[in-house]
Structure formats: structure tokens, C-alpha cells
N, C-alpha and C. Protein backbone atom coordinates (compact mmCIF):
# COMPACT_ATOMS: atom_id res chain seq x y z
N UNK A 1 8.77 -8.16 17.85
CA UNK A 1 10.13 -8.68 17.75
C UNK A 1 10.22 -9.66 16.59
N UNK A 2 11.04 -9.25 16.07
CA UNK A 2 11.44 -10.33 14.70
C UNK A 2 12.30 -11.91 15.10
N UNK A 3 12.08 -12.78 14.37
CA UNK A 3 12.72 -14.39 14.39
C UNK A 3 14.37 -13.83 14.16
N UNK A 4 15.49 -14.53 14.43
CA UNK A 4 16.18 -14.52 13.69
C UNK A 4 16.11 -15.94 12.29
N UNK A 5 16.79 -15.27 11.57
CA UNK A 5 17.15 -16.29 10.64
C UNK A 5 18.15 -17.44 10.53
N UNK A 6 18.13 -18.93 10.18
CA UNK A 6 19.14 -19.39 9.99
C UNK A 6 18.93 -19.66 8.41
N UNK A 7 20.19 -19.90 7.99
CA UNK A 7 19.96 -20.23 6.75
C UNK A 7 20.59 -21.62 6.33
N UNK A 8 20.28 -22.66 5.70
CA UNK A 8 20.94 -24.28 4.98
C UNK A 8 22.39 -23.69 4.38
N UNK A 9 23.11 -24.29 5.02
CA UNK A 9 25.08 -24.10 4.07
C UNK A 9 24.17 -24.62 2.58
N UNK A 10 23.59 -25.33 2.21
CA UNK A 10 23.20 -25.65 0.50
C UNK A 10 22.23 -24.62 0.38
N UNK A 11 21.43 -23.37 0.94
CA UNK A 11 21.29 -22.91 0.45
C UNK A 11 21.55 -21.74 -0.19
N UNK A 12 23.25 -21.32 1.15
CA UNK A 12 23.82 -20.30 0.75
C UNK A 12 24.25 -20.80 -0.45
N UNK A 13 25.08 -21.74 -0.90
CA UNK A 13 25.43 -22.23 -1.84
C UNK A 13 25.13 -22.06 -2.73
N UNK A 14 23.74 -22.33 -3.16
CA UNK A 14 22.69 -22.34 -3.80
C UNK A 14 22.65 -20.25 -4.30
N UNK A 15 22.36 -19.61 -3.62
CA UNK A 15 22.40 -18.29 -3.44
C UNK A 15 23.82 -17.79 -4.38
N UNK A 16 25.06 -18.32 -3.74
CA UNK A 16 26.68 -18.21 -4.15
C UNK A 16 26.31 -18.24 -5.79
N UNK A 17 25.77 -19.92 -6.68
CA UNK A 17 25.68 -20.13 -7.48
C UNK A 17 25.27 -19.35 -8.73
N UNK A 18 24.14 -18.93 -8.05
CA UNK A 18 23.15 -18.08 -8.82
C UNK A 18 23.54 -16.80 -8.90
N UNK A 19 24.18 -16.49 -8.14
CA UNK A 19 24.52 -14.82 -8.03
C UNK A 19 25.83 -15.15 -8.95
N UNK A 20 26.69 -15.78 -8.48
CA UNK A 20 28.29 -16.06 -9.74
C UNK A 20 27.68 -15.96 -11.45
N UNK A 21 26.01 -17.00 -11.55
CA UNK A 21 25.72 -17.27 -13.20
C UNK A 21 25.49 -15.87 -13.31
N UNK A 22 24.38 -15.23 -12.60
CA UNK A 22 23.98 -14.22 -12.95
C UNK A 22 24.90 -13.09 -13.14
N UNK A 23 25.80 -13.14 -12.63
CA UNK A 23 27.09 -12.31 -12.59
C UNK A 23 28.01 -12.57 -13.78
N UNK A 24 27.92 -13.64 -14.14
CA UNK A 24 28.88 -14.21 -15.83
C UNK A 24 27.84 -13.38 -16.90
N UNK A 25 26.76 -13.18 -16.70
CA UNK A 25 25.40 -13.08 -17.87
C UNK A 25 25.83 -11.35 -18.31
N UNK A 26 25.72 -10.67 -17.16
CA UNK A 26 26.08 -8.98 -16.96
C UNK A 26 26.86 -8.77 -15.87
N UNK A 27 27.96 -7.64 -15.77
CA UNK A 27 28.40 -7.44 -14.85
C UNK A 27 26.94 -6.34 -13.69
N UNK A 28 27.68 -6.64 -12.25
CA UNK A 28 26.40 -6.47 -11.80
C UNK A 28 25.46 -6.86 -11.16
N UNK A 29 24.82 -7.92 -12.48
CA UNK A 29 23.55 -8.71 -12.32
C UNK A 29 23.64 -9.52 -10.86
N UNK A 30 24.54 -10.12 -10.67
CA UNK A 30 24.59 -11.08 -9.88
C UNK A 30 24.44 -10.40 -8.29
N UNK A 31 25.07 -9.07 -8.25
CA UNK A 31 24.82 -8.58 -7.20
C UNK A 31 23.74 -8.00 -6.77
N UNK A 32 22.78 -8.00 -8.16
CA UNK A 32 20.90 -7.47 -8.17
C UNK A 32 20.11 -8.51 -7.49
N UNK A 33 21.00 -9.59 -7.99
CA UNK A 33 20.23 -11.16 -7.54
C UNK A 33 20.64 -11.06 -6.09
N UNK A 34 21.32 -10.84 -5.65
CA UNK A 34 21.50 -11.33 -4.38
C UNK A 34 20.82 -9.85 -3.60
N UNK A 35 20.77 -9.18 -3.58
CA UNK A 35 19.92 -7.87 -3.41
C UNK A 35 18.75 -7.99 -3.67
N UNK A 36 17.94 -8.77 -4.56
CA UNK A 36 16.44 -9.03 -4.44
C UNK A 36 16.05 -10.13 -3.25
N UNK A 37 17.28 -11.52 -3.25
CA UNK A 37 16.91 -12.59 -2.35
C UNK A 37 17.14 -11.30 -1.03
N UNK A 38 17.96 -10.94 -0.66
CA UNK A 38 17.74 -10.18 0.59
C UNK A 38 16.71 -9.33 1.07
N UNK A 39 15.90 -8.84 -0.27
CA UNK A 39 14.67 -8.37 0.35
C UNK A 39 13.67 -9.32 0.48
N UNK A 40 13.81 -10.13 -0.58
CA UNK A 40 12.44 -11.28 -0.23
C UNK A 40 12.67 -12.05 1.30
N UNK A 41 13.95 -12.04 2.04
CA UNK A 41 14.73 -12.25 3.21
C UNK A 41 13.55 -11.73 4.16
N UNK A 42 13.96 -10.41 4.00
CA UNK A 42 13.55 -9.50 4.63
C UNK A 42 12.26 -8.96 4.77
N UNK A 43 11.33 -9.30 3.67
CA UNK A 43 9.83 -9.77 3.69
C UNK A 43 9.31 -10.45 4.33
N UNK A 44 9.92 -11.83 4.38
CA UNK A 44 9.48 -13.04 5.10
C UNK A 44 9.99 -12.75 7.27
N UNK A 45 10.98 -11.96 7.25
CA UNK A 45 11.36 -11.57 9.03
C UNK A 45 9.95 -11.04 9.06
N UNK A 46 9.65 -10.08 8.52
CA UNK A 46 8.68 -8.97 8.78
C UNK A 46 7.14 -9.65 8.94
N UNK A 47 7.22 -10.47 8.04
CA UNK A 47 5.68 -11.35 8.32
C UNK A 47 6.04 -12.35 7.55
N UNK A 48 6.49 -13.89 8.34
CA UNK A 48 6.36 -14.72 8.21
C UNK A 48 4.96 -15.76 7.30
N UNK A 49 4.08 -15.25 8.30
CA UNK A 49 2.88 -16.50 7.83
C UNK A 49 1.97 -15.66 6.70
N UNK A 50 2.76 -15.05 6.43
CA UNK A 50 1.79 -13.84 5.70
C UNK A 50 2.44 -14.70 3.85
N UNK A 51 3.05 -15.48 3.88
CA UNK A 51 3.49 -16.27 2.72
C UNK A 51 2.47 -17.74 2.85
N UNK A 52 2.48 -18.28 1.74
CA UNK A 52 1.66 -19.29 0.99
C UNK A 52 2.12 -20.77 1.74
N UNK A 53 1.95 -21.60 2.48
CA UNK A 53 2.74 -23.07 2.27
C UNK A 53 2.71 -23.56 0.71
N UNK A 54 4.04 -24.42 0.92
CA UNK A 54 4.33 -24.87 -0.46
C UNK A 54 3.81 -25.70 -1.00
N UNK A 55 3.24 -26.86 0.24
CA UNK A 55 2.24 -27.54 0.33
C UNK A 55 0.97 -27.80 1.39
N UNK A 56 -0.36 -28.48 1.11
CA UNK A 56 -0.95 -28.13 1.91
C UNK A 56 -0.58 -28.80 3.48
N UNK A 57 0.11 -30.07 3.58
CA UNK A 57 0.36 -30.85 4.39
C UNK A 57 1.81 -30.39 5.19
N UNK A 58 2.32 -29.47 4.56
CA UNK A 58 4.00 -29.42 4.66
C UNK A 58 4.03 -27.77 5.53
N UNK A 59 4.91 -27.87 6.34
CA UNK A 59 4.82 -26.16 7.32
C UNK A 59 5.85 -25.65 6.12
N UNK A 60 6.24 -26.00 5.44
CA UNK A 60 7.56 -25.38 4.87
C UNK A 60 6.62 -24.39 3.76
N UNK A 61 7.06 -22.88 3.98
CA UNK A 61 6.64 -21.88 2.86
C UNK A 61 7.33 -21.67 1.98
N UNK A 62 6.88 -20.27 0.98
CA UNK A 62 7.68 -20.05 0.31
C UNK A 62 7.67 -18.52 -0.18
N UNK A 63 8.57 -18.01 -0.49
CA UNK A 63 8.04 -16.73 -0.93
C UNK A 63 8.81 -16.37 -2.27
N UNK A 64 8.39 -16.11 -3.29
CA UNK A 64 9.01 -15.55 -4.47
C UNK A 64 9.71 -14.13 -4.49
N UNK A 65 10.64 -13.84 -5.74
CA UNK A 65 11.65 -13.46 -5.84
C UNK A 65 10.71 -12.70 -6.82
N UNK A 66 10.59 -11.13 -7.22
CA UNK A 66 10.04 -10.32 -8.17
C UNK A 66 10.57 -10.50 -9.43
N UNK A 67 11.59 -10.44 -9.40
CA UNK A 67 12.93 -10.02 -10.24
C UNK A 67 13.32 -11.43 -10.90
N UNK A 68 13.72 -12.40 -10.24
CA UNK A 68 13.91 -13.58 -11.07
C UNK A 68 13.50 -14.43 -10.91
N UNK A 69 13.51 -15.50 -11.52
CA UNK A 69 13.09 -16.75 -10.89
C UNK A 69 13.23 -17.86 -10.13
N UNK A 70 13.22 -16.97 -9.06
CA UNK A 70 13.70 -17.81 -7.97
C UNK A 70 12.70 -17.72 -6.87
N UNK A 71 13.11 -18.62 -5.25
CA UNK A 71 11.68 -18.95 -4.38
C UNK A 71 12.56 -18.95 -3.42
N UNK A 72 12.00 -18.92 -2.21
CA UNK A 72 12.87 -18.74 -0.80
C UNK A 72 11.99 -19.96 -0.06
N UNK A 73 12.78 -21.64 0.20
CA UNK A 73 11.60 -21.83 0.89
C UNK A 73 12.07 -22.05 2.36
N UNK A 74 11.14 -21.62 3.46
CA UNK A 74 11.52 -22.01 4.75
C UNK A 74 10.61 -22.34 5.33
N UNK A 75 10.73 -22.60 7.09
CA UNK A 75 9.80 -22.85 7.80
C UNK A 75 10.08 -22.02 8.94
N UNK A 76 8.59 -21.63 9.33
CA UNK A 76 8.67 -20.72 11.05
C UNK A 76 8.81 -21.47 11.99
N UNK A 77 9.58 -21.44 12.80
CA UNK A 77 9.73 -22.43 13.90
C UNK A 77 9.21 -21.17 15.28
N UNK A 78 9.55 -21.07 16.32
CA UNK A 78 8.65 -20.56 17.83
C UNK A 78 10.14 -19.85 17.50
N UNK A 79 10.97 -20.07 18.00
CA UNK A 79 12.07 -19.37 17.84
C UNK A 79 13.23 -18.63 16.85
N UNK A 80 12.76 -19.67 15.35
CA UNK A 80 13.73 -19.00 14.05
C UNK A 80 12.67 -19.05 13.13
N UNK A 81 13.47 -18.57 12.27
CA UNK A 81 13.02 -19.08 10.43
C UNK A 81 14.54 -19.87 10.02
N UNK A 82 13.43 -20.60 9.74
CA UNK A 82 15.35 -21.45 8.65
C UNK A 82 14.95 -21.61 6.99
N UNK A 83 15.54 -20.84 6.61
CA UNK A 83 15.28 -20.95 5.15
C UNK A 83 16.36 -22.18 4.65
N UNK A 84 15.42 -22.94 4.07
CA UNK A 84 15.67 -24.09 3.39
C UNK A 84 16.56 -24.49 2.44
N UNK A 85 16.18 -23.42 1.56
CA UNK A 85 16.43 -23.74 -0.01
C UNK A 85 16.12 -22.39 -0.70
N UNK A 86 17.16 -21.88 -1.83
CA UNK A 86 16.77 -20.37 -2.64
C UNK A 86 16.54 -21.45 -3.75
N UNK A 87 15.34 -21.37 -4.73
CA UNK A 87 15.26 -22.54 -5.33
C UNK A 87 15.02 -22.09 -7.07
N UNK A 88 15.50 -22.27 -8.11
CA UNK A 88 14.83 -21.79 -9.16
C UNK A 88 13.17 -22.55 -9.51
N UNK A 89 12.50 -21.41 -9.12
CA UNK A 89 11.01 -21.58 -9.67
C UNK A 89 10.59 -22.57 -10.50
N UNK A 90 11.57 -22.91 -12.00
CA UNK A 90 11.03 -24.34 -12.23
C UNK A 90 11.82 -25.33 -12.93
N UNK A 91 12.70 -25.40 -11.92
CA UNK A 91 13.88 -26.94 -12.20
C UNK A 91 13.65 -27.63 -10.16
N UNK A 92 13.30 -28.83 -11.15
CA UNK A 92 13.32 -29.70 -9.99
C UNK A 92 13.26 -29.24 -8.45
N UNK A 93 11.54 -29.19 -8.51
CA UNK A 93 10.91 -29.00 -7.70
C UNK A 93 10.90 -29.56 -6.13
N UNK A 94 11.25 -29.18 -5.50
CA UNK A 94 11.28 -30.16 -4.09
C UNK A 94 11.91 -30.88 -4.34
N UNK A 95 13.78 -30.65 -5.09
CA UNK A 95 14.68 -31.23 -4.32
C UNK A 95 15.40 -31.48 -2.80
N UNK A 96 14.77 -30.05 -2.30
CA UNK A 96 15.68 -30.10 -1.41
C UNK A 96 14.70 -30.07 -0.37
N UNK A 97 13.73 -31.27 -0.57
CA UNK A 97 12.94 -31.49 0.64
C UNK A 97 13.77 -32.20 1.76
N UNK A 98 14.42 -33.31 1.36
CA UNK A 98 15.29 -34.12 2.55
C UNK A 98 16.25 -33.53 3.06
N UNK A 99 16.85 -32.26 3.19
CA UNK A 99 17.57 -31.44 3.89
C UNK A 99 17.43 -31.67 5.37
N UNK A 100 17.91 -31.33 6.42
CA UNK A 100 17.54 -31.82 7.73
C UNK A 100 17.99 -30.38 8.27
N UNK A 101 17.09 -29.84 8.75
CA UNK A 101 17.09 -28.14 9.70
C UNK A 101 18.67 -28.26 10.48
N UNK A 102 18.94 -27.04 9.99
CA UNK A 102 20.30 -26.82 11.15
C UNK A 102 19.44 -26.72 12.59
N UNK A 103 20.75 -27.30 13.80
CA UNK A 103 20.32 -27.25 14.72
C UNK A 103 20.10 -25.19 15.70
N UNK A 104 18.90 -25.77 16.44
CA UNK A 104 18.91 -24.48 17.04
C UNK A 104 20.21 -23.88 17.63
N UNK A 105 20.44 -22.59 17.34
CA UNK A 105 21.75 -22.11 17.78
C UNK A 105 21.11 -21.45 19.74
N UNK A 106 22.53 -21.95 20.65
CA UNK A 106 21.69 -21.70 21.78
C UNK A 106 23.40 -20.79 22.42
N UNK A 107 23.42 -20.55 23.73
CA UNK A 107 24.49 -20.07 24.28
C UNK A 107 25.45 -21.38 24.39
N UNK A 108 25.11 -22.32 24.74
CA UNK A 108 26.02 -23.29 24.59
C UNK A 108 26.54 -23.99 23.97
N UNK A 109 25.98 -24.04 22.62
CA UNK A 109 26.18 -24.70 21.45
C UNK A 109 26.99 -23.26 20.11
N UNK A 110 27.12 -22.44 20.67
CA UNK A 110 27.50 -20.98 19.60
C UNK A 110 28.63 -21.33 20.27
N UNK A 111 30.19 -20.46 19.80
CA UNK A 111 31.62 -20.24 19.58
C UNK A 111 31.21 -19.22 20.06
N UNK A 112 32.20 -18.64 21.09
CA UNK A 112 32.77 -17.21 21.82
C UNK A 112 33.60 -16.92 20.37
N UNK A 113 33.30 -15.65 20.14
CA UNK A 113 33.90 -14.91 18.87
C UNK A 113 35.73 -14.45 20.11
């Protein structure tokens, strides 16, 4: 059985951003970008610990992006993955360490659709 995912509102953001530049650069592009982060997504459901920590002290991983330069970082929790941060590979590194995990989504705390 797979985790579900949550993901940081800054890092969809983050995701939004990059896919819009990449999308000004070529038409397209931007929708390749967001089509690679979804498989590297989808790498990390499939086997979690099977990625690098980012640091040795820190649970938070990471997994790279083939295609551009970008990094997915999250952490496995017993019940989710919460991806952190979609991060470019090398501008300011572990900004978005002080982020604070969305809370666990439970039956009582979710909206009746």
C-alpha cells in the first residue's frame, strides 16, 4: 500500500512558478516540467526510502528531477509523505527548511465535499 501525499501550499507555488517560467521560455515546456515533477512524485510513492537524506542528521529527503533542475524535498512520516519544497538544485539551498508540515489530514479535520 502506498502513503498518500501531502504537499506545502509554497511548494505548489513553487511548482505553479516554475512551470509558468518554463512555459514563457517555449510553449509547452512548462507543462514537461510539471510532468517530470509528477513522475519524480510518483517515484518517491513507490519507494520512499529508496531516495538519499538531504542531510545526514535531517529525515527530510530528496529526490531529483532528470530533466531539469530541480529536487523534490520531503519527509516519510508512518502515515504520509509531505513534500516540502520543489526546489531549484542550486539557488539557495535549504530555504525552505523552516516550513512547518501541514497538519495530518484525518476524518475530522477534512471538509465533507
Amino acid at each position: 500500500m502506498s502513503l498518500p501525499v501531502d504537499v506545502h501550499a509554497d511548494a505548489l507555488d513553487e511548482l505553479e512558478e516554475a512551470a509558468a517560467w518554463y512555459g514563457a521560455q517555449r510553449p509547452g515546456l512548462g507543462f514537461e516540467f510539471a510532468a517530470e515533477i509528477e513522475r519524480v512524485v510518483a517515484s518517491v510513492v513507490e519507494r520512499p526510502l529508496a531516495f538519499p537524506q538531504w542531510k545526514r542528521a535531517d529525515p527530510v529527503r530528496r529526490a531529483l528531477a532528470s530533466r531539469f533542475p530541480y529536487a523534490l524535498f520531503f519527509d516519510v512520516e508512518p502515515q504520509r509523505i509531505v513534500v516540502m519544497a520543489i526546489a531549484h538544485s542550486s539557488r539557495r539551498p535549504g530555504y525552505w527548511g523552516g516550513r512547518s508540515k501541514p497538519p495530518l489530514r484525518t476524518r475530522e479535520n477534512e471538509e465533507d465535499p
